[in-house]
N, C-alpha and C. Protein backbone atom coordinates (compact mmCIF):
# COMPACT_ATOMS: atom_id res chain seq x y z
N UNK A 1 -64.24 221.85 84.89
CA UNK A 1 -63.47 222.18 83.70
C UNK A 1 -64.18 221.61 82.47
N UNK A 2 -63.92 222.43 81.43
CA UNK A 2 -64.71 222.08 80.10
C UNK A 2 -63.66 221.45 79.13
N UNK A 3 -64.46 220.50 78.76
CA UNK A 3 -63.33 220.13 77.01
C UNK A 3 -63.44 221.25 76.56
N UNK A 4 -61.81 220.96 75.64
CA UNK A 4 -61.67 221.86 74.97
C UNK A 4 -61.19 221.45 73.11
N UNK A 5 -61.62 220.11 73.16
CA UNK A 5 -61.40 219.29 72.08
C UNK A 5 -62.27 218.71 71.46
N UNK A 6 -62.91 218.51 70.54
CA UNK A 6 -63.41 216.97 70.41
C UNK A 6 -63.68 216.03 70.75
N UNK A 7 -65.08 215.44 70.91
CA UNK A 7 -65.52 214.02 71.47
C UNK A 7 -65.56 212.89 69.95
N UNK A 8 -64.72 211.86 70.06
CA UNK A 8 -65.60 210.71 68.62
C UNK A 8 -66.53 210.17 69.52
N UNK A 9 -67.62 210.43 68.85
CA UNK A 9 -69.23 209.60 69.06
C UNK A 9 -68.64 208.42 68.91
N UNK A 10 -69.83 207.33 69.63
CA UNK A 10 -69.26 206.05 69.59
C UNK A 10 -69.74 205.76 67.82
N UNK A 11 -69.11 204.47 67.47
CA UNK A 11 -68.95 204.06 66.24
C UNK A 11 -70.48 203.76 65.32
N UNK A 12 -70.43 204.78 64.51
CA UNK A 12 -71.92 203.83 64.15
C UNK A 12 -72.05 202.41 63.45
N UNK A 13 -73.52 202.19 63.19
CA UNK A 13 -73.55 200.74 62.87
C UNK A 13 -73.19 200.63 61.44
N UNK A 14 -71.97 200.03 60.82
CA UNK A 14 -71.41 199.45 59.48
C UNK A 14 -70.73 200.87 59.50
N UNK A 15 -69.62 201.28 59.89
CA UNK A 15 -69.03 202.67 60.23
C UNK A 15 -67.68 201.59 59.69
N UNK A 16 -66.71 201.98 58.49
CA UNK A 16 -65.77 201.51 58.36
C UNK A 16 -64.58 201.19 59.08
N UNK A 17 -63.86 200.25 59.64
CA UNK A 17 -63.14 199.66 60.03
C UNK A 17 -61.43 200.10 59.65
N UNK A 18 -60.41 200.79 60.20
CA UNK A 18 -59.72 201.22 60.00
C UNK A 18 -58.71 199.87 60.37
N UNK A 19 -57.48 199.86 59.40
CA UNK A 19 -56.88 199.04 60.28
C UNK A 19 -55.40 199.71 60.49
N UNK A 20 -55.29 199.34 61.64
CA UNK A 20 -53.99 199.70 62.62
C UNK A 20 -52.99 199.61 62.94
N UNK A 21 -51.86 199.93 62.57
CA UNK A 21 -50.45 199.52 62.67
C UNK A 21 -49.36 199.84 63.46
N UNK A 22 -48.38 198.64 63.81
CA UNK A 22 -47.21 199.58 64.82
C UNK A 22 -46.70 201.20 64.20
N UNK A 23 -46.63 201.74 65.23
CA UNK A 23 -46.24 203.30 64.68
C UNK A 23 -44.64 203.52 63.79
N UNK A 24 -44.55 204.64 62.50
CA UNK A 24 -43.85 204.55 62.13
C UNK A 24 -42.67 204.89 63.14
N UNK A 25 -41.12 205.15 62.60
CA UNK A 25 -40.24 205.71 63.62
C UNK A 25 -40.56 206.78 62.68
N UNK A 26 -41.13 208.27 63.09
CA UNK A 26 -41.13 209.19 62.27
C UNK A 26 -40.34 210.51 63.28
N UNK A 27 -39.47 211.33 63.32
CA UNK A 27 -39.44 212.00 64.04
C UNK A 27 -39.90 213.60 63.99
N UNK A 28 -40.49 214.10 62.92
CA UNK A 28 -41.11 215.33 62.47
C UNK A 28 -42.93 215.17 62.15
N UNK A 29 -42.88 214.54 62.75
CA UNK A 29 -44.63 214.48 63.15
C UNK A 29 -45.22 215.69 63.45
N UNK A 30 -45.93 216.20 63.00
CA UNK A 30 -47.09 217.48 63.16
C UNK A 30 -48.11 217.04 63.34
N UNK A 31 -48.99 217.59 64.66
CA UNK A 31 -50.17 216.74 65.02
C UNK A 31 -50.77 217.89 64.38
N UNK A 32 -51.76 218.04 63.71
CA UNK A 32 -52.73 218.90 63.02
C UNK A 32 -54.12 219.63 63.99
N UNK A 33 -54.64 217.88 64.62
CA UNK A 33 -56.08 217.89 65.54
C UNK A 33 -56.26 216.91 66.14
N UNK A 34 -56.87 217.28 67.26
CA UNK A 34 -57.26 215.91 68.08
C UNK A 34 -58.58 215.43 68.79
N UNK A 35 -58.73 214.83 69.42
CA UNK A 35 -59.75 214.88 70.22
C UNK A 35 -59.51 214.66 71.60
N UNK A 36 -60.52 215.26 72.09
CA UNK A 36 -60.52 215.50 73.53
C UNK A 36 -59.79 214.15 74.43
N UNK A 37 -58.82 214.41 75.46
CA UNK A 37 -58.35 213.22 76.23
C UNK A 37 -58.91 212.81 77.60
N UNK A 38 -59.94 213.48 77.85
CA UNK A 38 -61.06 212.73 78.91
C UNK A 38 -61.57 211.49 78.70
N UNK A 39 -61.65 211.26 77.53
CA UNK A 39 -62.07 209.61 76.71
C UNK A 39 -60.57 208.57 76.80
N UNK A 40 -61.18 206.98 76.69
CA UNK A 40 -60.23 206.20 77.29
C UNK A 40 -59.31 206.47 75.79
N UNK A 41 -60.08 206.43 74.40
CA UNK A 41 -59.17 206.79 73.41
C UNK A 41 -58.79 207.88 72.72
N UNK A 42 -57.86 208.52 72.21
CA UNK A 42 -57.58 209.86 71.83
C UNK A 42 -57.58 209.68 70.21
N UNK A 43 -57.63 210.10 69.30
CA UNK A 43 -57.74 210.20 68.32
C UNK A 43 -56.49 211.44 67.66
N UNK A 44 -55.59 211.80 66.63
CA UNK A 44 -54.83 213.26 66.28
C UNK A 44 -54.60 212.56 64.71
N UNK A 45 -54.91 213.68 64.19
CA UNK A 45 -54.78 214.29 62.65
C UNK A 45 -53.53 214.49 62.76
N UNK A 46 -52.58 213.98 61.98
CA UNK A 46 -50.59 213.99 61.93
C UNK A 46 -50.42 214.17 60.42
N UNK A 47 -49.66 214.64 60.78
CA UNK A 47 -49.08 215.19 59.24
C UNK A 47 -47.33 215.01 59.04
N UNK A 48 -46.76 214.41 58.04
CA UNK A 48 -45.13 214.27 58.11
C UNK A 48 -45.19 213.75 56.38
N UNK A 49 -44.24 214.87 56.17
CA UNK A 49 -43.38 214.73 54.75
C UNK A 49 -44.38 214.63 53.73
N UNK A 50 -45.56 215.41 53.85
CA UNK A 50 -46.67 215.79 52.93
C UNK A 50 -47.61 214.68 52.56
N UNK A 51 -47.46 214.06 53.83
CA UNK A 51 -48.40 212.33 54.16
C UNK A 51 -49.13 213.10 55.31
N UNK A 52 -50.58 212.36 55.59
CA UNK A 52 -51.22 212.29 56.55
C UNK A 52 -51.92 210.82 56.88
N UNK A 53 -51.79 210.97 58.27
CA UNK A 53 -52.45 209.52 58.89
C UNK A 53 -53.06 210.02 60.31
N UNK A 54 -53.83 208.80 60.50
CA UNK A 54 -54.14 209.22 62.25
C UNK A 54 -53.91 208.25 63.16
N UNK A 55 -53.34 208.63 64.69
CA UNK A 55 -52.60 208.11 65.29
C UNK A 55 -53.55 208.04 66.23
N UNK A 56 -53.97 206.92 67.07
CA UNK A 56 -55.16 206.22 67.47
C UNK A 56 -54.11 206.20 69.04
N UNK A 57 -54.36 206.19 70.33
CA UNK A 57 -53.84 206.17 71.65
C UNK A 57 -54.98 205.93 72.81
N UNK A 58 -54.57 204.87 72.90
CA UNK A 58 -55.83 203.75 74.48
C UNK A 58 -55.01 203.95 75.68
N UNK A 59 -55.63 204.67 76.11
CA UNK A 59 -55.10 205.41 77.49
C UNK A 59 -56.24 203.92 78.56
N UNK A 60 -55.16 203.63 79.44
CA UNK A 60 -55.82 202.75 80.39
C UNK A 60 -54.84 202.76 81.63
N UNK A 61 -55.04 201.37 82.00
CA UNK A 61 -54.01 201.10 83.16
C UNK A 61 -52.30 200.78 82.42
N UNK A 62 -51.75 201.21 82.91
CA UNK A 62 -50.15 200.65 82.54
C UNK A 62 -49.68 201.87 81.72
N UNK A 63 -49.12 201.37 80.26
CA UNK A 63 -48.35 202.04 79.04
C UNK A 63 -49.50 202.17 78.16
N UNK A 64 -49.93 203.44 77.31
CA UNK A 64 -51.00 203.64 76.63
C UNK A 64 -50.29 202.86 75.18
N UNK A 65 -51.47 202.18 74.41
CA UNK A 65 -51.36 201.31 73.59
C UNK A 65 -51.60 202.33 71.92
N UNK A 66 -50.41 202.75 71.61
CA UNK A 66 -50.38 203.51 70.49
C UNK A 66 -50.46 203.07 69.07
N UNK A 67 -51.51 203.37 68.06
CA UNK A 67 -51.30 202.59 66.64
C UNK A 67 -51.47 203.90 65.70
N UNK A 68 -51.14 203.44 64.88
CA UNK A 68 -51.24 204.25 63.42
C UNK A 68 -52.29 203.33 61.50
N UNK A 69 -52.90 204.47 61.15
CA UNK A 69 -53.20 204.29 60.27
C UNK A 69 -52.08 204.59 59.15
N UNK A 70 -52.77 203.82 57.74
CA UNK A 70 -51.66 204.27 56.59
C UNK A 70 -51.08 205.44 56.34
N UNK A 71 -50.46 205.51 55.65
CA UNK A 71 -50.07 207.32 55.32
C UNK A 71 -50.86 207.37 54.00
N UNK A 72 -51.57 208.58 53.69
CA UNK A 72 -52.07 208.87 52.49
C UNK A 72 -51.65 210.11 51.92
N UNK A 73 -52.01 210.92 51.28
CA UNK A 73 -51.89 211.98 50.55
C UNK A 73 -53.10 212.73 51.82
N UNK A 74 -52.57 214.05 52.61
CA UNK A 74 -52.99 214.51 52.82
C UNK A 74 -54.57 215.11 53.04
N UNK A 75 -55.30 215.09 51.70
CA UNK A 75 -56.58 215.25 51.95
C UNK A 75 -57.61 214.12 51.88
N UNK A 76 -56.73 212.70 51.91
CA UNK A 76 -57.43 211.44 52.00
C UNK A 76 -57.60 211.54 53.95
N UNK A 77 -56.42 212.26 54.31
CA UNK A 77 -56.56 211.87 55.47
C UNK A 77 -57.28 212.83 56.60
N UNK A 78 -57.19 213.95 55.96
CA UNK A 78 -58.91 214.68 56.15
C UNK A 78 -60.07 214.08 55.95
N UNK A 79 -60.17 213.77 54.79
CA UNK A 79 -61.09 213.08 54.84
C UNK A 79 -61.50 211.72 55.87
N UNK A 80 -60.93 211.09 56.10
CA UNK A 80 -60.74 210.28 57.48
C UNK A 80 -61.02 210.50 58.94
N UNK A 81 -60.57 211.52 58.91
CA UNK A 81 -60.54 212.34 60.31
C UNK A 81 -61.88 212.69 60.28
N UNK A 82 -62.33 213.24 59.62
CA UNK A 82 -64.19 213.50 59.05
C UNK A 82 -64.35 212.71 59.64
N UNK A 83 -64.17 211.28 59.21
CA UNK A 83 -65.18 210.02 58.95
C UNK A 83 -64.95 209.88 60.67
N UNK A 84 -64.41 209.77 61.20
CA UNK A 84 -64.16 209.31 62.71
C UNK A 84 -64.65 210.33 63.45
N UNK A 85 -64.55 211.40 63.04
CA UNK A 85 -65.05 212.52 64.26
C UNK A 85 -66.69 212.35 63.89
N UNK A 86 -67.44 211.80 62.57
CA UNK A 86 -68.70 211.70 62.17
C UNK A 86 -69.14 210.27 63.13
N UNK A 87 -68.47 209.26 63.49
CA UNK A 87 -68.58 208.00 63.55
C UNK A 87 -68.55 207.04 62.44
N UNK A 88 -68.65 207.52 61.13
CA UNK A 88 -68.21 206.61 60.31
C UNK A 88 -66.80 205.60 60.13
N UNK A 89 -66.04 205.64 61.11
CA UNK A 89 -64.98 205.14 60.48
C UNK A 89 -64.35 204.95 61.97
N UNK A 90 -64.03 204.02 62.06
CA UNK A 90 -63.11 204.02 63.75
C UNK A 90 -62.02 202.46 62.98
């Protein structure tokens, strides 16, 4: 079977540092894009109430360990999603 998603390259070197937060309680979340879930982490482009952020998920042993980035204005967070699917930014 083939992906059918997106791989994030591993991180490059001085690739900005995102930082990560417990997830909002949001209940109208629109996932936009993602990346492929063959990898231990998943990466999705979310969208809610004309905010975008990305929601980061570490799939391992047990309960997968879910975080969230800030909410921005929408095409900040395109732009983001860029940066991570480029390796700039994890």
């Amino acid at each position: 079977m083939t992906c059918q998603s997106e791989h994030a390259p591993q991180p490059a070197p001085g690739c900005t540092d995102l930082t990560w937060y417990t997830p909002w309680d949001s209940a109208r979340i629109r996932v936009i894009a993602w990346t492929c879930d063959c990898l231990p982490v998943v990466y999705e482009l979310c969208q809610v109430g004309g905010q975008g952020f990305i929601r980061r998920t570490a799939q391992g042993e047990g309960s997968p360990e879910i975080r969230e980035t800030q909410r921005w204005h929408v095409a900040e967070a395109y732009h983001v999603w860029s940066a991570i699917l480029s390796g700039m930014a994890r």
